[in-house]
Protein backbone atom coordinates (compact mmCIF):
# COMPACT_ATOMS: atom_id res chain seq x y z
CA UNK A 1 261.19 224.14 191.35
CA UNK A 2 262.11 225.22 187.76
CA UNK A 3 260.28 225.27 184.57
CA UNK A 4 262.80 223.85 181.17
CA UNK A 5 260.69 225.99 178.72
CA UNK A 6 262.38 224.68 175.07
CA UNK A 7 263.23 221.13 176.63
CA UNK A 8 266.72 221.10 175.51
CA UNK A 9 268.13 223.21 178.31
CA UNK A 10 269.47 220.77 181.08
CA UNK A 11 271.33 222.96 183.95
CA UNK A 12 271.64 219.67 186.72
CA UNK A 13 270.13 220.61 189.62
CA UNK A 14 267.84 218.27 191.36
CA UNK A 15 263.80 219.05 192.22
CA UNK A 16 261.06 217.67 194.51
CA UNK A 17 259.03 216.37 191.84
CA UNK A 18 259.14 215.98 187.88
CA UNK A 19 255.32 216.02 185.96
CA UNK A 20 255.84 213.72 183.01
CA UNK A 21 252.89 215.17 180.15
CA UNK A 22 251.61 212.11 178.18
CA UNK A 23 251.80 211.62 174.73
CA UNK A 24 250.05 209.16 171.89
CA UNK A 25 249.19 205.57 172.68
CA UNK A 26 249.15 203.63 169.18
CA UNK A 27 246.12 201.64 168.12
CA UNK A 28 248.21 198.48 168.96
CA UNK A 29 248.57 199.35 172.46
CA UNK A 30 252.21 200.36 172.19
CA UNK A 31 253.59 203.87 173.23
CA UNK A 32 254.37 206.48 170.44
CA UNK A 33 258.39 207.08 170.68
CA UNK A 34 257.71 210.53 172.00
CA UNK A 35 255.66 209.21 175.35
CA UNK A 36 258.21 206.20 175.48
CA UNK A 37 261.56 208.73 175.47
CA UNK A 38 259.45 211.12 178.30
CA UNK A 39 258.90 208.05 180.50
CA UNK A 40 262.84 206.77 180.14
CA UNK A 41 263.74 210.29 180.90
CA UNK A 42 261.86 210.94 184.08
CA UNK A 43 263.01 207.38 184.92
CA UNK A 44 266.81 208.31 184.29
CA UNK A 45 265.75 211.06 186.56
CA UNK A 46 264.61 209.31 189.56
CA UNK A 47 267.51 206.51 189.17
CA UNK A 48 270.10 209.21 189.63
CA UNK A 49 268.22 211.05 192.36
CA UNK A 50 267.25 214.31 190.57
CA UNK A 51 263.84 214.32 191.39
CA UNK A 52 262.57 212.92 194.46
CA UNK A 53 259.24 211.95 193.41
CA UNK A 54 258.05 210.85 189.77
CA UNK A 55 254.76 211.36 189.33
């Protein structure tokens, strides 16, 4: 496991698991860009096999 303190730093290896931390939920029911950007992320994660679990 490793921790990506600033969340720019990106060195490629792969991990058993990735944690995506929520974010705002607008009053309309729609996700705030932030929580919609973490949630594509972890996705592009899993689709190219970096993590093995997405949780």
């Amino acid at each position: 496991m490793y921790i990506i303190i600033d969340g720019v730093a990106d060195s490629g290896q792969k991990a058993d698991l990735a944690v995506i931390l929520g974010s705002k939920v607008n009053e309309n029911g729609t996700l705030s860009e932030r929580l919609q950007k973490r949630l594509e992320t972890g996705i592009d994660l899993y689709k190219n096999r970096r993590i093995k679990i997405f949780w």
